[in-house]
Structure formats: C-alpha cells, structure tokens
N, C-alpha and C. Protein backbone atom coordinates (compact mmCIF):
# COMPACT_ATOMS: atom_id res chain seq x y z
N UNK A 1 0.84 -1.18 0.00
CA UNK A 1 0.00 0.00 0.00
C UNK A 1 0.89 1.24 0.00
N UNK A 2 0.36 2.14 -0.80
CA UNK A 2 1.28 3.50 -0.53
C UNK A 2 0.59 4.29 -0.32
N UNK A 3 1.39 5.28 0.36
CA UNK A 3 0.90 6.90 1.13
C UNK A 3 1.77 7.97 0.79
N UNK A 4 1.26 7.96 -0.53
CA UNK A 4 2.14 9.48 -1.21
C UNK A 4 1.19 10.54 -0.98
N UNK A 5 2.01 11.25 0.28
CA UNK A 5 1.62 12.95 0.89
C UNK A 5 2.06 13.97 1.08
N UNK A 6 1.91 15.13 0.98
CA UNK A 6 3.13 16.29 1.24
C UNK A 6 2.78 17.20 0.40
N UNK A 7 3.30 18.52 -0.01
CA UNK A 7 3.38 19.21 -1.27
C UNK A 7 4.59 20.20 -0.82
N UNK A 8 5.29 20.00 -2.68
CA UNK A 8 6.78 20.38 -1.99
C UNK A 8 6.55 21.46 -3.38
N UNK A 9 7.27 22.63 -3.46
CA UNK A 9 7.68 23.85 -4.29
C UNK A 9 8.96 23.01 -5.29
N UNK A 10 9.12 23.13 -6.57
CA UNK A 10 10.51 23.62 -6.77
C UNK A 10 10.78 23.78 -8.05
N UNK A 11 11.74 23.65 -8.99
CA UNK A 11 11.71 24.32 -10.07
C UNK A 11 12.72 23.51 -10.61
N UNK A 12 12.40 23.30 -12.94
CA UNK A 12 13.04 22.72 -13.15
C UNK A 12 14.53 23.68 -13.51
N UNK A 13 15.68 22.77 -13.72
CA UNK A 13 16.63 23.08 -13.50
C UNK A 13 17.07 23.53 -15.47
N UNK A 14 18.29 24.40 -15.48
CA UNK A 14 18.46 24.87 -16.88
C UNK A 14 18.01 23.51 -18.27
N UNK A 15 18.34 22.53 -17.68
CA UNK A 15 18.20 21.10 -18.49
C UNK A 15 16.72 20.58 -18.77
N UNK A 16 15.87 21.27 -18.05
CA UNK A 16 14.31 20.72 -17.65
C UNK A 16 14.63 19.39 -16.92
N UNK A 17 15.29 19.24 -15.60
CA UNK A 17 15.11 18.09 -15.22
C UNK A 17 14.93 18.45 -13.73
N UNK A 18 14.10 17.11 -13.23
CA UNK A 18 13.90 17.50 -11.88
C UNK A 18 13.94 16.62 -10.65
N UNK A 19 14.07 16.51 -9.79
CA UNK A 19 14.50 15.96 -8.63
C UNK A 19 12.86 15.60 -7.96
N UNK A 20 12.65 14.37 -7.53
CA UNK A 20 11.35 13.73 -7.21
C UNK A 20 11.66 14.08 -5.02
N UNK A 21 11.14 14.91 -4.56
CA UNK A 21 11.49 14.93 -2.85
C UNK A 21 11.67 13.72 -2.61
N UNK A 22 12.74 13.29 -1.21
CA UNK A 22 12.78 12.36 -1.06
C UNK A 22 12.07 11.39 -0.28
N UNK A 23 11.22 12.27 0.36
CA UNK A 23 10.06 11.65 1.01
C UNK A 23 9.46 11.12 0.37
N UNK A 24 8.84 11.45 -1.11
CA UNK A 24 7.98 10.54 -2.31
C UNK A 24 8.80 9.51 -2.68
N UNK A 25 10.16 10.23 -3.16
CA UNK A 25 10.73 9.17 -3.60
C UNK A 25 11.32 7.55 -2.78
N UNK A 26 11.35 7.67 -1.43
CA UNK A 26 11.40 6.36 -0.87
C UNK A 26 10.25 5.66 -1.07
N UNK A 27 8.93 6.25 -1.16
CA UNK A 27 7.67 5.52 -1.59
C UNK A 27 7.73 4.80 -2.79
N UNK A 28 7.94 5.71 -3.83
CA UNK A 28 8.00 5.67 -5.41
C UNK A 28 8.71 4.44 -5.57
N UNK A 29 9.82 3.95 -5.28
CA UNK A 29 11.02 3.45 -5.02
C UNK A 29 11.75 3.10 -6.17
N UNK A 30 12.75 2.82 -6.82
CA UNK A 30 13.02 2.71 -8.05
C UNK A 30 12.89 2.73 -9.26
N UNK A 31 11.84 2.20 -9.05
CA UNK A 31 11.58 1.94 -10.69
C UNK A 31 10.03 2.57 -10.88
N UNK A 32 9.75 3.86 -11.82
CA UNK A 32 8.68 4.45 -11.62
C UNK A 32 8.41 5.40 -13.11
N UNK A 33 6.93 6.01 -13.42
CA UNK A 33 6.95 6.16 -14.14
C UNK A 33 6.07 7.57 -14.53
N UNK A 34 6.27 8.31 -15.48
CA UNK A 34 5.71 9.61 -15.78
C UNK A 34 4.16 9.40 -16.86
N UNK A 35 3.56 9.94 -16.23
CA UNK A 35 2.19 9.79 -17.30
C UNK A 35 1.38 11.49 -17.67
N UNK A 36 0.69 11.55 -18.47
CA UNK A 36 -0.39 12.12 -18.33
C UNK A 36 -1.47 12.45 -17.64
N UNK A 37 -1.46 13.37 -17.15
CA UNK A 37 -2.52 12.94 -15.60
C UNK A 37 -4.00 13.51 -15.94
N UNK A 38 -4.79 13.75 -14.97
CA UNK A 38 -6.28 14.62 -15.31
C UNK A 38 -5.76 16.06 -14.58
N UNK A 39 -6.64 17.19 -15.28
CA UNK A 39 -7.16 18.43 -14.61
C UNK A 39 -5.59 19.19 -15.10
N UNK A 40 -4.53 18.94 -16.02
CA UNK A 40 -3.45 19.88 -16.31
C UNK A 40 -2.13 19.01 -15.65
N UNK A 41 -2.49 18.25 -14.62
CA UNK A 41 -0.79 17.65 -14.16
C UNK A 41 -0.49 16.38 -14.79
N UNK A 42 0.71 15.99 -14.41
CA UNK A 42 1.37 14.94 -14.81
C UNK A 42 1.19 14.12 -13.38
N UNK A 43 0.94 12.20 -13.69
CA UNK A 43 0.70 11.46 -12.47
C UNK A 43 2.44 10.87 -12.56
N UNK A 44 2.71 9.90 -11.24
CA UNK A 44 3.77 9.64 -11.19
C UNK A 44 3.54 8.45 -10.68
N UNK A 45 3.84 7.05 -11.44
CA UNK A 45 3.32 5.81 -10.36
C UNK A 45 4.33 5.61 -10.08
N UNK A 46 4.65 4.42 -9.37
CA UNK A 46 4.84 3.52 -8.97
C UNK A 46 5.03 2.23 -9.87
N UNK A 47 6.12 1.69 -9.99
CA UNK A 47 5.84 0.37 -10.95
C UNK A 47 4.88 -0.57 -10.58
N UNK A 48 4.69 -1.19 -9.69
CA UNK A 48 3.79 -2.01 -8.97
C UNK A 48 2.61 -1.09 -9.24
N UNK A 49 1.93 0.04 -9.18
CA UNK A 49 1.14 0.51 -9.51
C UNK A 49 0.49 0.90 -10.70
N UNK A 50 1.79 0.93 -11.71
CA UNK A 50 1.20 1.51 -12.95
C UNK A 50 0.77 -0.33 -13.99
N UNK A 51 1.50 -1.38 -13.46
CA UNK A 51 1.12 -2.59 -13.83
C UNK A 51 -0.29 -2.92 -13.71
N UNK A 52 -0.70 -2.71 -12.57
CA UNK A 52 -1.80 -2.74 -12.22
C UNK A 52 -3.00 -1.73 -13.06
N UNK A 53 -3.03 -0.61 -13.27
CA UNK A 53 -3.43 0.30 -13.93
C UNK A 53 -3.23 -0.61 -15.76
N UNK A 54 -2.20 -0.45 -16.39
CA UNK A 54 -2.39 -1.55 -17.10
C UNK A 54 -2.99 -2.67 -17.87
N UNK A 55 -2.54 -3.63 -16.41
CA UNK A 55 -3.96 -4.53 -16.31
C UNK A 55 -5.00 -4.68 -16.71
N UNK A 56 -5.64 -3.50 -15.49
CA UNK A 56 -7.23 -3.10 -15.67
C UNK A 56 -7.80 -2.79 -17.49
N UNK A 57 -6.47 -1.70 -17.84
CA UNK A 57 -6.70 -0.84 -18.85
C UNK A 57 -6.81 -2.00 -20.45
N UNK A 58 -5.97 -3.47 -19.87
CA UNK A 58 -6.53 -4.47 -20.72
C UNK A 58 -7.37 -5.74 -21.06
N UNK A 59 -8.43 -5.12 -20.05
CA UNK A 59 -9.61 -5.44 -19.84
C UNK A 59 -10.32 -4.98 -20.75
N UNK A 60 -10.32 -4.02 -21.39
CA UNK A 60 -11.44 -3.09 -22.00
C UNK A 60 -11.09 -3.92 -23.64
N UNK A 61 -12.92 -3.86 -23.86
CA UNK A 61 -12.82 -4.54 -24.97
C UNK A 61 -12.20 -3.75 -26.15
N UNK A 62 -11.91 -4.66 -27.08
CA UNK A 62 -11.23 -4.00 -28.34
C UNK A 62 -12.21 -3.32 -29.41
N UNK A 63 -13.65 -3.35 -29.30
CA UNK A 63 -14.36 -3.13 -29.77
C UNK A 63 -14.92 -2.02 -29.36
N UNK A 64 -14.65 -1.20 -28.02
CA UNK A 64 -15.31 -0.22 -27.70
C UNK A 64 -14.31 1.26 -27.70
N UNK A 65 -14.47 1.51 -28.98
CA UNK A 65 -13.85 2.45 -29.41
C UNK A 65 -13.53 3.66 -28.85
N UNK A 66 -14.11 4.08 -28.27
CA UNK A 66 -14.18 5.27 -26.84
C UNK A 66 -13.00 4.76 -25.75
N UNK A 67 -13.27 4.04 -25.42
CA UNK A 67 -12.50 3.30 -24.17
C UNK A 67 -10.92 3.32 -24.79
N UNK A 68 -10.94 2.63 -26.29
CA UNK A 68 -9.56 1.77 -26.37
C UNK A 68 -8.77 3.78 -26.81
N UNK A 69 -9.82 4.02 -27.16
CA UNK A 69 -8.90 5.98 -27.56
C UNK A 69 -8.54 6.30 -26.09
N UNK A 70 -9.11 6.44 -25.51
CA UNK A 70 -8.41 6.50 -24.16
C UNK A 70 -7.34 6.12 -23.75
N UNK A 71 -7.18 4.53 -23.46
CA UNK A 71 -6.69 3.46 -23.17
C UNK A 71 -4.84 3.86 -24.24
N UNK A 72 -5.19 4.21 -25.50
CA UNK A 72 -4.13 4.11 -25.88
C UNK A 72 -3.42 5.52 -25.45
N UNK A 73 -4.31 6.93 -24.88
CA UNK A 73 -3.65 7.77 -25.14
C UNK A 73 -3.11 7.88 -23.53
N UNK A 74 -3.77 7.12 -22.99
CA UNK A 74 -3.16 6.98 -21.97
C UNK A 74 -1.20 6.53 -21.63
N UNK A 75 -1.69 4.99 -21.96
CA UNK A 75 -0.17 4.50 -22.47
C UNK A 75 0.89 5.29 -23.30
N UNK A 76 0.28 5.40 -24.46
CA UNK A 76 1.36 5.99 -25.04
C UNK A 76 1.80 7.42 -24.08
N UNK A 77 1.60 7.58 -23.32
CA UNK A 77 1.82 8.83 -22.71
C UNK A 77 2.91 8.41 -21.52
N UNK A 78 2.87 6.93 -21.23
CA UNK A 78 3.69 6.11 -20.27
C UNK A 78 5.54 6.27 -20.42
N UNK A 79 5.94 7.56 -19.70
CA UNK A 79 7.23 7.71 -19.74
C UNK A 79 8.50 6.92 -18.47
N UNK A 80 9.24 5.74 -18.36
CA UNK A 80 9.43 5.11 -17.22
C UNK A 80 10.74 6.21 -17.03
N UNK A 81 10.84 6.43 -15.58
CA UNK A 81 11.97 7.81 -14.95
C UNK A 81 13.50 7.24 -15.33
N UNK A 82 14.33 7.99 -15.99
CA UNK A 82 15.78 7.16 -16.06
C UNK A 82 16.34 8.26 -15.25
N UNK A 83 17.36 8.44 -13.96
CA UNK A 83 17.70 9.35 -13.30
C UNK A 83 19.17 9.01 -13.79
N UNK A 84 19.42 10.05 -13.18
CA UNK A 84 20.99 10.47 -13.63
C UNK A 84 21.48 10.54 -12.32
N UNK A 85 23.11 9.86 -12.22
CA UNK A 85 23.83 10.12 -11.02
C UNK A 85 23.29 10.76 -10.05
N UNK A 86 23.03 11.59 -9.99
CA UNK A 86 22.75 12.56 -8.62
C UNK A 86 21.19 12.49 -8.24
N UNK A 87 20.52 11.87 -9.34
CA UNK A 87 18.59 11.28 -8.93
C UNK A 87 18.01 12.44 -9.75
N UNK A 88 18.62 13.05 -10.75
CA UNK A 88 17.78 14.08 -11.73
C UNK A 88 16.83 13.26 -12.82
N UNK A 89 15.81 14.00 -13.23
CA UNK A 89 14.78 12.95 -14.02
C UNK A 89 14.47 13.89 -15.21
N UNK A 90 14.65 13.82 -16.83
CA UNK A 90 14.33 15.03 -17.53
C UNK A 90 12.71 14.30 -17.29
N UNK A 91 11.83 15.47 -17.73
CA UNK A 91 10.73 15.49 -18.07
C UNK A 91 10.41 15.69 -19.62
N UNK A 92 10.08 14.97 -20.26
CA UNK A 92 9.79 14.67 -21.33
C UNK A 92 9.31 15.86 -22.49
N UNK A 93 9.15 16.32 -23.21
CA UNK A 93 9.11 17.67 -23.67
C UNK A 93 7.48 17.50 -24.37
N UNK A 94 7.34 16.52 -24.26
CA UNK A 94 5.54 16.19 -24.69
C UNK A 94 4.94 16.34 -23.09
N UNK A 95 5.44 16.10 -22.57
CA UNK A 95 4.57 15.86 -20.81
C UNK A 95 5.03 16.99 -20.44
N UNK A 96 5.97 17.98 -20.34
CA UNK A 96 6.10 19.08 -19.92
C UNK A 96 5.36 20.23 -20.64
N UNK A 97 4.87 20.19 -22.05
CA UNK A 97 3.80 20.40 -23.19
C UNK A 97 2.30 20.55 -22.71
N UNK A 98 1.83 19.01 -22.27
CA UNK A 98 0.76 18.92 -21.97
C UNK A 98 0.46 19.88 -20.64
N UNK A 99 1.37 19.21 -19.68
CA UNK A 99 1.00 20.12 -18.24
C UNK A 99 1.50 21.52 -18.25
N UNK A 100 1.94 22.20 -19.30
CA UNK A 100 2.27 23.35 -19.22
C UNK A 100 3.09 24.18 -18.45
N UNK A 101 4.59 22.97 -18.51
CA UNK A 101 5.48 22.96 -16.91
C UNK A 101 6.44 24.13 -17.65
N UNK A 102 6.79 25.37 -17.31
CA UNK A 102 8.00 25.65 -17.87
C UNK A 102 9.37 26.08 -16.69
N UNK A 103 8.53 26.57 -15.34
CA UNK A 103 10.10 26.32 -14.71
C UNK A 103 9.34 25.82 -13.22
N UNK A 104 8.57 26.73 -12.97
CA UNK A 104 8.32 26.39 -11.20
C UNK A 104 6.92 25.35 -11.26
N UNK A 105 7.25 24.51 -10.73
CA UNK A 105 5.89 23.04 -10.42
C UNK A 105 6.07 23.23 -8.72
N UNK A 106 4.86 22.11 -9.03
CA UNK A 106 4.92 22.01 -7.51
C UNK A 106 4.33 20.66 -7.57
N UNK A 107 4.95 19.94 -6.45
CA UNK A 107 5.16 17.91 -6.93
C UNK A 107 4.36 17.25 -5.31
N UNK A 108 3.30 16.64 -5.72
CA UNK A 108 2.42 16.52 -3.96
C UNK A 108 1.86 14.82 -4.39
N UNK A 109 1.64 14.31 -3.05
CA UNK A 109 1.54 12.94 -2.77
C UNK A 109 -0.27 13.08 -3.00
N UNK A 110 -0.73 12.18 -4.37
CA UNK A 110 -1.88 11.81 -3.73
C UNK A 110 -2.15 10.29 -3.63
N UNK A 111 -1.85 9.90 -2.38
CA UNK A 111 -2.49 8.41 -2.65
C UNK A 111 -1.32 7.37 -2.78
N UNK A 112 -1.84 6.58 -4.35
CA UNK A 112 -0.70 5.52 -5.04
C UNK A 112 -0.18 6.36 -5.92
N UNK A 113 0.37 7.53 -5.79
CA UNK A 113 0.54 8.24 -7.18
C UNK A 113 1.04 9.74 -6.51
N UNK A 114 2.35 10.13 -6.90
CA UNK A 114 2.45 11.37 -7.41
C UNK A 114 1.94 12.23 -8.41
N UNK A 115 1.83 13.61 -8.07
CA UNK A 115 0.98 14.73 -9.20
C UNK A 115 2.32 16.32 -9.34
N UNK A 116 2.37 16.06 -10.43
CA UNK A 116 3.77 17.44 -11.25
C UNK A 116 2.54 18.18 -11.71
N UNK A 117 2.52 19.37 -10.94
CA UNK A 117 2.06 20.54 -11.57
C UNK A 117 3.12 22.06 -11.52
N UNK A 118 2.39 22.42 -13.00
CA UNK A 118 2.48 23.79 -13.22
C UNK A 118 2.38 25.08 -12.25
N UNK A 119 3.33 25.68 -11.73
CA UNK A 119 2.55 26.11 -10.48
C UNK A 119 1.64 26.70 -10.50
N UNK A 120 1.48 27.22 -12.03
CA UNK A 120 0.07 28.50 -12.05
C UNK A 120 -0.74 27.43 -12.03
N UNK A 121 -0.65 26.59 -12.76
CA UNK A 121 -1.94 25.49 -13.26
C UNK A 121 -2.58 24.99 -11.92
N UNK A 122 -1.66 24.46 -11.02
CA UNK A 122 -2.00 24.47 -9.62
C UNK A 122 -2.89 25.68 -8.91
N UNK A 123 -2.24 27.06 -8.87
CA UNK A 123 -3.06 27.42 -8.26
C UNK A 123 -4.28 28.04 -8.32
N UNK A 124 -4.17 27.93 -9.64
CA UNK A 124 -5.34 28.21 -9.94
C UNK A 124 -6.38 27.23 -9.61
N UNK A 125 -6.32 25.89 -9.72
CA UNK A 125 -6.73 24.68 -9.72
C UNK A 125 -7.49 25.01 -8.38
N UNK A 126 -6.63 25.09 -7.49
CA UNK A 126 -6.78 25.16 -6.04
C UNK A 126 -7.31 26.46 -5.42
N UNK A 127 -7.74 27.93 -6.32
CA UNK A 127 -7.88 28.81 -5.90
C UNK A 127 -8.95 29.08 -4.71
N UNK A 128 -9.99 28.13 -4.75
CA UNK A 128 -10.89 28.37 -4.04
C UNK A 128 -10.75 27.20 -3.26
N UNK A 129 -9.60 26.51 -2.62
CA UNK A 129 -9.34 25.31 -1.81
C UNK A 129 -9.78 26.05 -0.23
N UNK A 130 -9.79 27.25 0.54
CA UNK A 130 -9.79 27.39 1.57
C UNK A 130 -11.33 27.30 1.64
N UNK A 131 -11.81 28.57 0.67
CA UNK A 131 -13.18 29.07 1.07
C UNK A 131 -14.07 27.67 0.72
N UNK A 132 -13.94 26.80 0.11
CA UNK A 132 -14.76 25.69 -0.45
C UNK A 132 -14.08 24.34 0.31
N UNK A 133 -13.27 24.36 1.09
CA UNK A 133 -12.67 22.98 1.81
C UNK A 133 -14.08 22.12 2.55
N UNK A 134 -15.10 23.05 3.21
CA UNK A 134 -15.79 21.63 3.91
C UNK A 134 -16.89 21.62 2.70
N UNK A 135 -16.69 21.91 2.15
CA UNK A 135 -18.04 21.38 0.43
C UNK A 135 -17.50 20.07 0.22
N UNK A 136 -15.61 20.55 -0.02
CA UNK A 136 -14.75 18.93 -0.93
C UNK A 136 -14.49 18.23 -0.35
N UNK A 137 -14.42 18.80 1.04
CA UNK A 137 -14.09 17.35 2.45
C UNK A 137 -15.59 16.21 2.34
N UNK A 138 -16.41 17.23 2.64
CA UNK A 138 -18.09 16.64 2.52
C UNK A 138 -18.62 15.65 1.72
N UNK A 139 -17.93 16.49 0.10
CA UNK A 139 -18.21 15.29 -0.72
C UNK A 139 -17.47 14.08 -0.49
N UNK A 140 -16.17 13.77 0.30
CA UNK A 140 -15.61 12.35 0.00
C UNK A 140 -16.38 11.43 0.50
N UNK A 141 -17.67 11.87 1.75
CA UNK A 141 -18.21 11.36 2.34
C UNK A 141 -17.72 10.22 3.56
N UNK A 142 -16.64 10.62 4.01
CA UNK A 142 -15.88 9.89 5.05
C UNK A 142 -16.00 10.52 6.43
C-alpha cells in the first residue's frame, strides 16, 4: 500500500530536469513512471502501480472504441523515470507540453501516485481550496 503525501515547491533546472522529494521518492522506489494525468498535471506511479493500472486498462474490450482511444492515449503517454547520477529525471518535452510545466511546479503525494504541476496550473486549480474545503471534504463522504 502507498501513502504518497506532502506538497513540496521547486523548479526545473536549466536542463528541464527535476529531482522527485525524497520523502515521495522512498515511496515511489526505483523503478517508476511519468504519465499524463487529469485536470493539467502529470501522475507519477509507482511500478507495482502503474502494472496494475495496465492490467485493468486491458480489460477493455477491443471493440469499444471510446475506451480503447483513451486506453491508448493513456499508455502511449507512459514515460518510465531514467535518473541520472545525482537522482535528476528530464521530463519529457511532450509531458512538460501537456502540463504546461516551464520552470516552477509544484510535486504533492496523492495516494498511489504522485501529481507534477504547473505552479500557475495548480493554483489556480486550487484557488478556491480554503473558502470551499468543507463542500470537498463533505463530498468524499468519510
């Protein structure tokens, strides 16, 4: 089970590459991978996690054309992290594209999964996180 939590500031470096905190990254643990995420960010599994995801994702029949457009644009979007000596990770210039990363992100634990955002994209995302918190707490229904 994993418990990716936290939200950390930081910025990519002249190379576009970036350093995963190391608090995620003992979770993450080796071998891990960059995707396409929902709502503007990029997700970050877990190998054991993104297999699983996978899996599921080849379940879906071949016939249901909606699903498998998904399904593929999903995958093909499946970047696995190669770090460099010191634990630097480039970000892909299609995934830094999509999420609209160009220097400052901000990289937070949800769950089985890391989330790379844009910082504007973030806060905007989140602009109304204080005044609207017991609406989104409410809805998880927990």
């Amino acid at each position: 089970m994993f418990y990716l939590t936290g939200e950390f500031s930081h910025q990519l470096d002249a190379k576009n590459r970036i350093r995963i905190p190391s608090k995620l990254k003992k979770e993450l643990g080796d071998r891990y991978c960059f995707t396409k995420g929902t709502n503007g960010c990029l997700f970050v599994f877990p190998e054991e996690v993104i297999k699983e995801k996978l899996a599921e994702i080849q379940q879906i029949k071949m016939s249901d054309k909606d699903k498998q457009k998904g399904a593929r644009t999903f995958i093909k979007s499946v970047n696995f992290a190669e770090e460099d000596n010191q634990g630097r990770i480039v970000l892909p210039l299609k995934l830094r594209e999509f999420a609209k990363i160009q220097k400052d992100i901000v990289v937070c634990g949800n769950g089985n999964h890391v989330e790379i955002w844009a910082k504007e994209v973030y806060d905007d995302y989140f602009s109304d996180e204080d005044e609207c918190y017991d609406d989104y707490f409410n809805s998880l229904g927990i």
